[in-house]
N, C-alpha and C. Protein backbone atom coordinates (compact mmCIF):
# COMPACT_ATOMS: atom_id res chain seq x y z
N UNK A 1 16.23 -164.89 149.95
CA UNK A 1 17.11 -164.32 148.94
C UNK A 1 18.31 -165.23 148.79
N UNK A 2 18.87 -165.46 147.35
CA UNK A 2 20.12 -165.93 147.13
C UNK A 2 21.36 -165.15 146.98
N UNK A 3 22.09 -165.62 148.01
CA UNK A 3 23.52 -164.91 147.86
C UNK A 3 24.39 -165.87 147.79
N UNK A 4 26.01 -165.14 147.73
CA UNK A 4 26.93 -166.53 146.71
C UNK A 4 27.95 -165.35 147.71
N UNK A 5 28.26 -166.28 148.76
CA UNK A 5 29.75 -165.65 149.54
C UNK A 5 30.72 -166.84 150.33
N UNK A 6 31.83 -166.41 149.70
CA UNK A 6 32.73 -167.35 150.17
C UNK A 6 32.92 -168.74 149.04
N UNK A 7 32.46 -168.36 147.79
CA UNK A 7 32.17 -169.23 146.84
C UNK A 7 31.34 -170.16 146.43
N UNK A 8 30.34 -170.21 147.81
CA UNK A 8 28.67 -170.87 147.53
C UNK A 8 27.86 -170.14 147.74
N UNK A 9 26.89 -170.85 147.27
CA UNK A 9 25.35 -169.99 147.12
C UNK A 9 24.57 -170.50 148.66
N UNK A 10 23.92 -169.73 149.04
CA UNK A 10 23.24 -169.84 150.29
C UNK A 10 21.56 -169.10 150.01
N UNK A 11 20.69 -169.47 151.15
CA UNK A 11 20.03 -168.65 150.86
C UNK A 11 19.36 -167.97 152.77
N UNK A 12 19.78 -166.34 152.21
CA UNK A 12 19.22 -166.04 153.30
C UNK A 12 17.52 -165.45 153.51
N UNK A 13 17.61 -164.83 154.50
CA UNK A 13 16.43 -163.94 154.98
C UNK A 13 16.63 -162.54 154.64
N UNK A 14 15.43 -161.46 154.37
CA UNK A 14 15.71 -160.19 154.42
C UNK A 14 16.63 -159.85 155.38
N UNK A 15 16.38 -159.98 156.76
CA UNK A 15 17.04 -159.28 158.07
C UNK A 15 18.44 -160.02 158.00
N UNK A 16 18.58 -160.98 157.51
CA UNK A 16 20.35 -161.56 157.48
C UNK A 16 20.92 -160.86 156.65
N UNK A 17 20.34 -160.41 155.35
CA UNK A 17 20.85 -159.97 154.12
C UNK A 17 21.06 -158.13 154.54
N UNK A 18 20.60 -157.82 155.60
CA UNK A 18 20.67 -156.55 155.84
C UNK A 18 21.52 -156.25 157.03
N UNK A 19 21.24 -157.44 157.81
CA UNK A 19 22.34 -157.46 159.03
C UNK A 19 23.56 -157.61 158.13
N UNK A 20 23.64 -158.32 157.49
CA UNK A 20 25.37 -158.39 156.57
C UNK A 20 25.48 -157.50 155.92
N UNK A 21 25.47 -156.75 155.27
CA UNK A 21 25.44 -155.35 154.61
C UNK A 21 25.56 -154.56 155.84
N UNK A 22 25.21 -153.93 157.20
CA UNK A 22 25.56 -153.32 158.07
C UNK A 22 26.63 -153.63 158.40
N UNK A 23 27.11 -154.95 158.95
CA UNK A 23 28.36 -155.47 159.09
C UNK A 23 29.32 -155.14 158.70
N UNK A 24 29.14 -155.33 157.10
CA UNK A 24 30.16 -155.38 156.07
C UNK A 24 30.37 -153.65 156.27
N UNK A 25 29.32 -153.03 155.71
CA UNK A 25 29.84 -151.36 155.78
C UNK A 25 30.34 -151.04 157.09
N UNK A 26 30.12 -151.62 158.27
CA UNK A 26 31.14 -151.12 159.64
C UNK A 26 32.85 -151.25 159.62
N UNK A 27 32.72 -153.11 158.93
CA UNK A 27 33.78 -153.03 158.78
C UNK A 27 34.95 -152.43 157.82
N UNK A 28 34.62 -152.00 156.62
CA UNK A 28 35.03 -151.22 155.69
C UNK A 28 35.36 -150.24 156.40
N UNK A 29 34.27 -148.92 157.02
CA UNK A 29 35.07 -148.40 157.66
C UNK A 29 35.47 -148.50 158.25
N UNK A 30 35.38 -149.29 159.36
CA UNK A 30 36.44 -149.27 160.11
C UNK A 30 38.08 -149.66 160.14
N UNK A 31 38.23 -150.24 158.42
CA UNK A 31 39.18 -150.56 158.41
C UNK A 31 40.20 -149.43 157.36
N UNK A 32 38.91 -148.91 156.93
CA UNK A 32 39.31 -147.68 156.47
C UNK A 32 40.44 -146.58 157.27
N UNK A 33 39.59 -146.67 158.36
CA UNK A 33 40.09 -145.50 159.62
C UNK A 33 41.86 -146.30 160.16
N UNK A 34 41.64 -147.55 160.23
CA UNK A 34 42.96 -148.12 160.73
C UNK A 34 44.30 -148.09 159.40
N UNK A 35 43.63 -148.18 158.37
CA UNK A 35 44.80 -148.07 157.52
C UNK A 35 44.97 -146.57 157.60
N UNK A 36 44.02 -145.38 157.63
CA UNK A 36 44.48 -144.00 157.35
C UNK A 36 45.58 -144.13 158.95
N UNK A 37 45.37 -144.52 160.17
CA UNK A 37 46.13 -144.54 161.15
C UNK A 37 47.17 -145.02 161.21
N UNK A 38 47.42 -146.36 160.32
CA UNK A 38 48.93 -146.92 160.21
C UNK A 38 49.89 -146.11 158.65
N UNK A 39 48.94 -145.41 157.74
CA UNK A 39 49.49 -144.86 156.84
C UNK A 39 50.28 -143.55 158.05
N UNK A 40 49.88 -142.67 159.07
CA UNK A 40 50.18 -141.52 159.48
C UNK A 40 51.30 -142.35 160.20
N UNK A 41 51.08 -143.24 161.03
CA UNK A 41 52.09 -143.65 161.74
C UNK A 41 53.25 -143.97 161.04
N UNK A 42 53.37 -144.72 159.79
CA UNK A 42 54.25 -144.92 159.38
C UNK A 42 55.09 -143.71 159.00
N UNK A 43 53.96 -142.95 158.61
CA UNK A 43 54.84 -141.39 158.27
C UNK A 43 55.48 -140.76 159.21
N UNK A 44 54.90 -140.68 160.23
CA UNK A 44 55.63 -140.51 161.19
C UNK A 44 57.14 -141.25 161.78
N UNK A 45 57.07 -142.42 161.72
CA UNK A 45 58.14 -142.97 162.00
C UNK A 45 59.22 -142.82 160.52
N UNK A 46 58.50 -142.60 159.65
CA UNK A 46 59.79 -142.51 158.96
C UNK A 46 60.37 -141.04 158.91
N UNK A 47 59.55 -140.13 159.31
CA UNK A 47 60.32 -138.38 159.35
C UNK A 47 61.23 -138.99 160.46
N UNK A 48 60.43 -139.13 161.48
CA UNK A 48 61.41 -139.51 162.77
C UNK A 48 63.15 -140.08 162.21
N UNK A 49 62.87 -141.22 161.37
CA UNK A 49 63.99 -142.02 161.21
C UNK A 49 64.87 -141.15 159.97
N UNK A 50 64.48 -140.12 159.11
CA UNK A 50 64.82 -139.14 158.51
C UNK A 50 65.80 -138.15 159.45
N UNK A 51 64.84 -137.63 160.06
CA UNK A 51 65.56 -136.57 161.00
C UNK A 51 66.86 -137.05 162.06
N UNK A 52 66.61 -138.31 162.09
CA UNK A 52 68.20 -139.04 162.79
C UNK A 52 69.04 -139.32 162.08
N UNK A 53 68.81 -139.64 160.49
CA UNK A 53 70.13 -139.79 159.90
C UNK A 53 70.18 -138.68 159.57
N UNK A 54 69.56 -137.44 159.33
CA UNK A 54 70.01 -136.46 159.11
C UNK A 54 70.74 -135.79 160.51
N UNK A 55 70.73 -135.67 161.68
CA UNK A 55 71.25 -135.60 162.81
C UNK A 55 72.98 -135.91 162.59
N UNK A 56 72.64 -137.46 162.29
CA UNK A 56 73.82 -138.17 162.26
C UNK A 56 74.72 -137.66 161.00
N UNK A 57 74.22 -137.38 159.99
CA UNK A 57 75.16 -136.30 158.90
C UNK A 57 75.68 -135.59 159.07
N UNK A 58 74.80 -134.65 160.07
CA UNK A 58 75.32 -133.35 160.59
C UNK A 58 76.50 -133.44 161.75
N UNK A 59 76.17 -134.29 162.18
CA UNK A 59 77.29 -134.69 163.49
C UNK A 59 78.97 -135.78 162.65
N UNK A 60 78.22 -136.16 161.77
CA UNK A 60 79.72 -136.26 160.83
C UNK A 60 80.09 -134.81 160.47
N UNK A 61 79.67 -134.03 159.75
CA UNK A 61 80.08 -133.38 159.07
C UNK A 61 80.90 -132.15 159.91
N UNK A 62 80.24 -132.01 161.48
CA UNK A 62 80.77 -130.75 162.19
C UNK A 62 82.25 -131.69 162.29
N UNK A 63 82.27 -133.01 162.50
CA UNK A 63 83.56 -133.81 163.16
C UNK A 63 84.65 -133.07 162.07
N UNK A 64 84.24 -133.26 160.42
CA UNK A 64 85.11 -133.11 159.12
C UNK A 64 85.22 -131.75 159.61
N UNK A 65 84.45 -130.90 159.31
CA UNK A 65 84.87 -129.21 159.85
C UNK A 65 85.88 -128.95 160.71
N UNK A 66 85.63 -129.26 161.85
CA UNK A 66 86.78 -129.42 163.40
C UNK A 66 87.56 -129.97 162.90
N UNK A 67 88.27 -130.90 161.96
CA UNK A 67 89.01 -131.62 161.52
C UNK A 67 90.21 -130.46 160.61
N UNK A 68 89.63 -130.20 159.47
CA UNK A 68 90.07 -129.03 158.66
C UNK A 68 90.24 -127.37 159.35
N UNK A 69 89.51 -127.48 160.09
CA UNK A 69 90.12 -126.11 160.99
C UNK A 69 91.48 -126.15 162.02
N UNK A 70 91.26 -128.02 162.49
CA UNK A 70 92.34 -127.51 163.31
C UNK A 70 93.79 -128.27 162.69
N UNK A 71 93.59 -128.29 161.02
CA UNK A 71 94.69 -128.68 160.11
C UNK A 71 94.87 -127.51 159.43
N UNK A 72 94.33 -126.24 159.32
CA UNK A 72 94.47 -124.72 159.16
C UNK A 72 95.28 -124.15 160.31
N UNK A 73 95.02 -124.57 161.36
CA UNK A 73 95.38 -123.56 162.38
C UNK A 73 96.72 -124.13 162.64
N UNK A 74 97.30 -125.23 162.13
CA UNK A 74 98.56 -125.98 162.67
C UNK A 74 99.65 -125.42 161.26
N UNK A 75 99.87 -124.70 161.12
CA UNK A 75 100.99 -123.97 160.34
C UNK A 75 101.83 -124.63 160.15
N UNK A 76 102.62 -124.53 161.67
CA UNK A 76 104.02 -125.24 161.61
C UNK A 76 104.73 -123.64 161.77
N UNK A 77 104.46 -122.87 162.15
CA UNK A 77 105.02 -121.60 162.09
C UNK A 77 105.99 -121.31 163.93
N UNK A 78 106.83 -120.85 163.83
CA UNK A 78 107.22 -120.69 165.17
C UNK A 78 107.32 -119.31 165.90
N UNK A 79 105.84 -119.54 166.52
CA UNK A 79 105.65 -118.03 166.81
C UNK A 79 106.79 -117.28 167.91
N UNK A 80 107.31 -118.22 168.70
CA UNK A 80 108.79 -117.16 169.46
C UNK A 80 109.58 -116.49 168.19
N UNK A 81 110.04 -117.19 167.38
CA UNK A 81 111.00 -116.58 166.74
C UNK A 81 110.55 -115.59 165.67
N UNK A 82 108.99 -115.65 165.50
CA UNK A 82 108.22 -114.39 164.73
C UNK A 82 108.42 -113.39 165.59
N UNK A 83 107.59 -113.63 167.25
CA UNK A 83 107.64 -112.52 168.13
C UNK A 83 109.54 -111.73 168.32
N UNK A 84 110.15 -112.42 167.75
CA UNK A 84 111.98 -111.79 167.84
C UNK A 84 112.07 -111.50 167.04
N UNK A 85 111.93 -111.67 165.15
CA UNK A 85 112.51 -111.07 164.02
C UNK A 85 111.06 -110.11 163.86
N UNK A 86 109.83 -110.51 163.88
CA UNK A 86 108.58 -109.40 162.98
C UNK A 86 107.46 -110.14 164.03
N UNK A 87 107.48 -108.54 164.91
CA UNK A 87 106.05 -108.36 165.70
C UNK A 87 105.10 -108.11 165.19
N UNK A 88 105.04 -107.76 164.00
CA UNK A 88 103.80 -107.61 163.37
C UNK A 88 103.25 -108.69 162.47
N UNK A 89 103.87 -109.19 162.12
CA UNK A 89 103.65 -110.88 161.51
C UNK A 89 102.88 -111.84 162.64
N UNK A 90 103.75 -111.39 163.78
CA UNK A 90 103.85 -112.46 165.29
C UNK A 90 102.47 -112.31 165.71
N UNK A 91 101.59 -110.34 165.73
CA UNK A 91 100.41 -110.38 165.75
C UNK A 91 99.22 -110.65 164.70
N UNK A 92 99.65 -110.71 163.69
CA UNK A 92 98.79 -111.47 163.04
C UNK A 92 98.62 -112.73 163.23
N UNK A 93 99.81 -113.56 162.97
CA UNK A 93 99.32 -114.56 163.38
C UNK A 93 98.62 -115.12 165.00
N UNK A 94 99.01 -114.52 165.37
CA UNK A 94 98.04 -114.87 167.00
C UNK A 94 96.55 -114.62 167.37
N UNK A 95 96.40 -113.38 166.20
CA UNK A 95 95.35 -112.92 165.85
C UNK A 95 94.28 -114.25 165.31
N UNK A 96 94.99 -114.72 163.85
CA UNK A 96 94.56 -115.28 163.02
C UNK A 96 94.15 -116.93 164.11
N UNK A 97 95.05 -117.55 164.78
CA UNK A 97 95.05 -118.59 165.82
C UNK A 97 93.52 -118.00 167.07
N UNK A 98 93.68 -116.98 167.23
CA UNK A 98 92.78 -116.82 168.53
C UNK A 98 91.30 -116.70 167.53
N UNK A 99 91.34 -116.28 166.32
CA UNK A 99 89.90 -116.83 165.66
C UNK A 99 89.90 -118.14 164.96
N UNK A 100 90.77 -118.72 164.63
CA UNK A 100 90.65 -120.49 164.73
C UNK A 100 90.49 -121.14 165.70
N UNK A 101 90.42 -120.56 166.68
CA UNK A 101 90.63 -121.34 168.08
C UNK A 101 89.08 -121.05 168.57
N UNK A 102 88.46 -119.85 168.13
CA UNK A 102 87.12 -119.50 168.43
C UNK A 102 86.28 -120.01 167.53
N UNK A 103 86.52 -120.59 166.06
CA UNK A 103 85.35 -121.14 165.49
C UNK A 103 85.74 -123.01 165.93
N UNK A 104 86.81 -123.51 166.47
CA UNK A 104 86.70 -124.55 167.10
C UNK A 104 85.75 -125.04 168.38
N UNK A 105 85.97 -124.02 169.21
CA UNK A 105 85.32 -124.47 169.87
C UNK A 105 84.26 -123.84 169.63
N UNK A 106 83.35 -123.34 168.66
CA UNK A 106 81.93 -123.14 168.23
C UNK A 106 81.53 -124.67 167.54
N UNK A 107 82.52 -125.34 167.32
CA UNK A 107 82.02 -126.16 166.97
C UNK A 107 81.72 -127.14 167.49
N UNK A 108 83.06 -127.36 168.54
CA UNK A 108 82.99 -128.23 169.47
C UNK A 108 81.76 -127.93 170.51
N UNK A 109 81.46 -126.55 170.87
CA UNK A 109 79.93 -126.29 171.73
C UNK A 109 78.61 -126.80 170.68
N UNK A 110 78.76 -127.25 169.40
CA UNK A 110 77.69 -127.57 168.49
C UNK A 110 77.13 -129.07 168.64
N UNK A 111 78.94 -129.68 168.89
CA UNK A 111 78.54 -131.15 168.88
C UNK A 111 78.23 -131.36 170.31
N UNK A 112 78.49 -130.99 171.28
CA UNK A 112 78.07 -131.01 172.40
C UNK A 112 76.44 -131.34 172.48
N UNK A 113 75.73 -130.12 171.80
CA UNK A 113 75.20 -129.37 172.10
C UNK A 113 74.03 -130.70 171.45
N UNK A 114 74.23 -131.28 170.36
CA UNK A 114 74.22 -132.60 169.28
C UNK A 114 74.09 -133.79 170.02
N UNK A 115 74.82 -133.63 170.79
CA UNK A 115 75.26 -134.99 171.91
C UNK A 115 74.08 -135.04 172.96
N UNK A 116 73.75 -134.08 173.67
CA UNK A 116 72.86 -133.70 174.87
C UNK A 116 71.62 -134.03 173.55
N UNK A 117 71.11 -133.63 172.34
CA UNK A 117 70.18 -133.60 171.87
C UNK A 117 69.53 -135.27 172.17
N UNK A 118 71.13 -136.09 171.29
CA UNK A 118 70.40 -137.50 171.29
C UNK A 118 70.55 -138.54 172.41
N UNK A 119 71.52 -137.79 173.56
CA UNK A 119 70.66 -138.65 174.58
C UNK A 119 69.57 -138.13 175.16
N UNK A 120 69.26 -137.12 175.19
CA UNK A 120 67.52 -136.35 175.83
C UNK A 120 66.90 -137.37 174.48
N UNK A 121 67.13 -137.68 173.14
CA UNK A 121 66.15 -138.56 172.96
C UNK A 121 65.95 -139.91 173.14
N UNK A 122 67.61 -140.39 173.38
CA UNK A 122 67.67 -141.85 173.89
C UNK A 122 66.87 -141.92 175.34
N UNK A 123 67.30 -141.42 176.17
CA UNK A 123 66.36 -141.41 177.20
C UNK A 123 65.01 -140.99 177.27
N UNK A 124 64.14 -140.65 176.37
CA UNK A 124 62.90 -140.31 176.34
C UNK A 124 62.23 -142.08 175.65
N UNK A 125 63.13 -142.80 174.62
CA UNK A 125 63.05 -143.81 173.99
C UNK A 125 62.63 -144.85 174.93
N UNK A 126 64.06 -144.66 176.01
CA UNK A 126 64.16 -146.02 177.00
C UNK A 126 62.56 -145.77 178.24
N UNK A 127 62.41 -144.21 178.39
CA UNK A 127 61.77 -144.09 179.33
C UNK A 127 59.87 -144.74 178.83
N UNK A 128 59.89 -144.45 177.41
CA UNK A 128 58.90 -144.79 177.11
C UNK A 128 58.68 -146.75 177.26
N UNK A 129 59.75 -146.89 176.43
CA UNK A 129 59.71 -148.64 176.81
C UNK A 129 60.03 -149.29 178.15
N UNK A 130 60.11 -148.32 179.28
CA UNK A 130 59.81 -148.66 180.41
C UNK A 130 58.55 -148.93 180.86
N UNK A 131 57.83 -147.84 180.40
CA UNK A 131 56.83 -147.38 180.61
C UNK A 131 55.90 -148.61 180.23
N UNK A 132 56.77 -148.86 178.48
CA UNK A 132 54.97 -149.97 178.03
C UNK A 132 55.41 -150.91 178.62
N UNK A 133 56.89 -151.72 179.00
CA UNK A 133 57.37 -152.64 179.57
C UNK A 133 56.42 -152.95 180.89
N UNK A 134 56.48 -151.99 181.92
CA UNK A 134 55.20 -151.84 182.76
C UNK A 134 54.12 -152.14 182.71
N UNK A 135 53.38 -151.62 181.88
CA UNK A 135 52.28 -152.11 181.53
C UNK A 135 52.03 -153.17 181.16
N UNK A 136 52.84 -153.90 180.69
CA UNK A 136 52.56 -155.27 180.02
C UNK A 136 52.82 -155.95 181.32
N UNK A 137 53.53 -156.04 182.07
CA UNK A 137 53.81 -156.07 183.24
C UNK A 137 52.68 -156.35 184.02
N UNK A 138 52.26 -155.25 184.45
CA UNK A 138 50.77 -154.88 185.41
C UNK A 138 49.74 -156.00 184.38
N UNK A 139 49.49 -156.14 182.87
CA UNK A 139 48.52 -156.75 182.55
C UNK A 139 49.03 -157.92 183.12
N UNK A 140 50.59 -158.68 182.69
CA UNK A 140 50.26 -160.41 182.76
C UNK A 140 50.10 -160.93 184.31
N UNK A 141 50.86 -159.88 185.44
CA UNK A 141 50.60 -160.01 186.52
C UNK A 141 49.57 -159.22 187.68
N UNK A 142 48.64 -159.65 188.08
CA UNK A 142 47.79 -158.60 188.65
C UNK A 142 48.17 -157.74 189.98
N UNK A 143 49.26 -158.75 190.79
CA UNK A 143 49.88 -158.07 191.73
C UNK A 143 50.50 -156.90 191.37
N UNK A 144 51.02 -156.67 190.73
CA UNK A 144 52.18 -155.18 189.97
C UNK A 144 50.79 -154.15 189.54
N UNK A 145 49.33 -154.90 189.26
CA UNK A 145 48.90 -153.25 189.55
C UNK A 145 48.57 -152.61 190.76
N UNK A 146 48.98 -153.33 192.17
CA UNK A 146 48.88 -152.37 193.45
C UNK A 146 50.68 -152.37 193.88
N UNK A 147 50.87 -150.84 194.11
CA UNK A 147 51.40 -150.27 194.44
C UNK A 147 53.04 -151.36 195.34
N UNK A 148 52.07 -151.43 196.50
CA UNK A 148 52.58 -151.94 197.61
C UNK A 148 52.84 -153.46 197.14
N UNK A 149 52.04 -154.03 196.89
CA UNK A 149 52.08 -155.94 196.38
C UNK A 149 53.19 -155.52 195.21
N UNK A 150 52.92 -154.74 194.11
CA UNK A 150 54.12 -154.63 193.70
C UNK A 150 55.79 -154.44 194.50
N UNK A 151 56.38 -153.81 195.04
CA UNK A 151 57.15 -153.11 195.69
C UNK A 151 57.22 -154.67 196.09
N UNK A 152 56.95 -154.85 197.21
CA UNK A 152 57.09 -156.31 198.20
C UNK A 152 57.39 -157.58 196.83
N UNK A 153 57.23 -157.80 195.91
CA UNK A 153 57.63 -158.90 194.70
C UNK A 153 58.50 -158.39 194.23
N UNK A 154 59.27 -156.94 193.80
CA UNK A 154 60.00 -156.48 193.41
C UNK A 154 61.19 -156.74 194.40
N UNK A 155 60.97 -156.62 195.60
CA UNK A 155 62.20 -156.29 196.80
C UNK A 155 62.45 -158.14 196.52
N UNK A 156 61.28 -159.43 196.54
CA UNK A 156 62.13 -160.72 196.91
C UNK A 156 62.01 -160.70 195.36
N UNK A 157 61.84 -160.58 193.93
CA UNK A 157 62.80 -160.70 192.82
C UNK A 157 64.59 -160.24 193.09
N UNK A 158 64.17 -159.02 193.30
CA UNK A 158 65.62 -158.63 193.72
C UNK A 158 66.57 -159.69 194.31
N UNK A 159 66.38 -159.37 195.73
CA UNK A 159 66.39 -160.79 196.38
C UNK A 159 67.10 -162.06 196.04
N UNK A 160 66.14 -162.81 195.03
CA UNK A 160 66.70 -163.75 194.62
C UNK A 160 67.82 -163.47 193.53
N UNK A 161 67.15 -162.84 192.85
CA UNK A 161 68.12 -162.49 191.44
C UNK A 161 69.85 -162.31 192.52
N UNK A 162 69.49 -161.73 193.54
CA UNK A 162 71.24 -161.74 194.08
C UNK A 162 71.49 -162.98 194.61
N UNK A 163 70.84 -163.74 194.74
CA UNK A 163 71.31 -164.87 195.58
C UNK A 163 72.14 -166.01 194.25
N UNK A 164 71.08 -165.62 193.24
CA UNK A 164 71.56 -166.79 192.32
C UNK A 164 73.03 -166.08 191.63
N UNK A 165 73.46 -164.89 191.62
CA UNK A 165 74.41 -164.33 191.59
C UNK A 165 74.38 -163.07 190.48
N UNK A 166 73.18 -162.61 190.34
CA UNK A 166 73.36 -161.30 189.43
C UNK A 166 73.31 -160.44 190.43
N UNK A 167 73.89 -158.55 189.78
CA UNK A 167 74.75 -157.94 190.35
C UNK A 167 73.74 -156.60 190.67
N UNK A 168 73.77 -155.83 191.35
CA UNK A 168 72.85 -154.71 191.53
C UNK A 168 72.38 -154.21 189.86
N UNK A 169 73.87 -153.54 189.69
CA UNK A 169 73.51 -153.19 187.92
C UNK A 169 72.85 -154.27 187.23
N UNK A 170 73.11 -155.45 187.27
CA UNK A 170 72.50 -156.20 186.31
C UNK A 170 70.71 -156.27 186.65
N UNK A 171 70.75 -156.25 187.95
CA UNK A 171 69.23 -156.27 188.09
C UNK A 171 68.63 -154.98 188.24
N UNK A 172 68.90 -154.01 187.86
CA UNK A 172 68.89 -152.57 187.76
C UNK A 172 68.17 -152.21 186.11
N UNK A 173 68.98 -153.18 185.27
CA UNK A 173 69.09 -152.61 183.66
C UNK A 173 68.03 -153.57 183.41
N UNK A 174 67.51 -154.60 184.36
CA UNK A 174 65.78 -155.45 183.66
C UNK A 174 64.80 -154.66 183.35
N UNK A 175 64.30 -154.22 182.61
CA UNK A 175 63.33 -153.87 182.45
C UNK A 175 62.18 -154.61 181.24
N UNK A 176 62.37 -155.30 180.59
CA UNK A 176 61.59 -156.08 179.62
C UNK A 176 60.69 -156.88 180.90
N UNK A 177 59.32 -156.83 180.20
CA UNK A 177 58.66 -157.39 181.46
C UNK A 177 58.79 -159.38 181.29
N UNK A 178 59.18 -159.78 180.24
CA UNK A 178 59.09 -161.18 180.00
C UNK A 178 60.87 -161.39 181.12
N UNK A 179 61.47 -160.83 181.19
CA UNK A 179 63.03 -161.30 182.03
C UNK A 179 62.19 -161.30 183.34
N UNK A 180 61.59 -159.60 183.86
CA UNK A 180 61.09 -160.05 184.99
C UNK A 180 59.95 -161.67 185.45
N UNK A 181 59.24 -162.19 184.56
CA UNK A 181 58.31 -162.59 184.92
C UNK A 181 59.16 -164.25 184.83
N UNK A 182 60.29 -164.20 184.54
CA UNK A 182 60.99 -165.41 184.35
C UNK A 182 62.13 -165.32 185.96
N UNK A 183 62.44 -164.56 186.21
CA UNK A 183 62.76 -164.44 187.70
C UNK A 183 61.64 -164.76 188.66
N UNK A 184 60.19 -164.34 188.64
CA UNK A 184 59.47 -164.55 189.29
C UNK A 184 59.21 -166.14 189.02
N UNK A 185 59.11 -166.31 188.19
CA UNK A 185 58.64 -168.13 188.53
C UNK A 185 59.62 -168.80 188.87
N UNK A 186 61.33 -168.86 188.21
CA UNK A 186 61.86 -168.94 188.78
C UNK A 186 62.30 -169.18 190.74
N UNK A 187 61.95 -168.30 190.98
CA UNK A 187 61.67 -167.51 192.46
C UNK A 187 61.24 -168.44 193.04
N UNK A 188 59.66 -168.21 192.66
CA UNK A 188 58.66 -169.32 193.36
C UNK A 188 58.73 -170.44 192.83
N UNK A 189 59.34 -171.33 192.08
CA UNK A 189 59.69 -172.56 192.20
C UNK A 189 60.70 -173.07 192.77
C-alpha cells in the first residue's frame, strides 16, 4: 500500500499500515486524556489563585472597616466632664463606645482568624514542596532512599555546611534538593 506521511510517499505492508493506525488511535487518545487532565488542573489552579486574591480583598477590606470604626468611636468627646454635667449623655455614650469596641474586636478576631487561615495554607504549600523536594532527592541519590544511609549523609552535610561557615538556621531552611546535592559534592571533594 501507498501512504504519503511526513510529506513523502512510502510504501507499506498491510500489518504496518494497521500497526500505524493502532498507534496513531492510542496516541490520540491518549493525548486526549492528558489535555482533559491539564485543562482540570489548570482549573484548578486558577480557582485556587481566585480564592487568594479574593482572601486577600477580604483581608484589605476588614483592615478599611477596623479603620472607620475606630475613626467613629474617637469623638473627641470628654467623657469625665459628661459623667459631671449629664449622666445620661455620659451613659450613652459609654454605651455607644462598649459596642464599638465590640464590633472591633469582631473584627480584629476575623483577621486573626484570616491570618491562621493563610499560614495553615502556607505551611501545607512549603510542606508539600518538601515533600516533592524529597523525592527528587531520593530519585537523583540512591542513598536518601534508606532511612539510616540517609540520616548518616545528612548529619556529615550538616557537618560540613558548618565548617565552611553556614549557620544552624541556614542549614535548617535547605530544602530544594539541587542546594543539597551541591553540598554533597562539594563535601566529597
Amino acid at each position: 500500500y501507498r501512504v504519503k506521511a511526513g510529506g513523502e510517499e512510502k510504501e507499506v505492508t498491510l500489518q504496518e499500515l494497521v500497526s500505524g493506525y493502532q498507534k496513531g488511535d492510542d496516541y490520540t487518545k491518549k493525548s486526549q486524556a492528558l489535555a482533559e487532565q491539564r485543562k482540570a488542573v489548570e482549573a484548578e489552579a486558577y480557582a485556587v489563585n481566585e480564592a487568594m486574591q479574593m482572601r486577600e480583598q477580604y483581608a484589605q477590606r476588614l483592615s478599611q472597616v477596623q479603620a472607620l470604626l475606630q475613626q467613629e468611636g474617637d469623638d473627641g468627646v470628654d467623657l469625665a466632664e459628661l459623667k459631671e454635667n449629664d449622666p445620661i449623655q455620659y451613659a450613652i455614650k459609654v454605651a455607644e463606645q462598649t459596642e464599638q469596641n465590640k464590633k472591633i474586636q469582631l473584627v480584629q478576631q476575623e483577621q486573626a482568624r484570616l491570618a491562621q487561615e493563610s499560614n495553615q495554607y502556607r505551611a501545607q504549600q512549603q510542606a508539600q514542596i518538601v515533600a516533592n523536594e524529597s523525592k527528587m532527592l531520593s530519585e537523583k541519590v540512591k542513598e536518601f532512599s534508606d532511612p539510616k544511609k540517609a540520616e548518616q549523609i545528612k548529619n556529615d552535610i550538616r557537618s560540613f555546611g558548618k565548617s565552611v561557615g553556614f549557620s544552624d538556621v541556614e542549614l535548617s531552611q535547605v530544602y530544594d534538593h539541587r542546594h543539597v546535592l551541591i553540598l554533597q559534592k562539594a563535601m566529597e571533594y
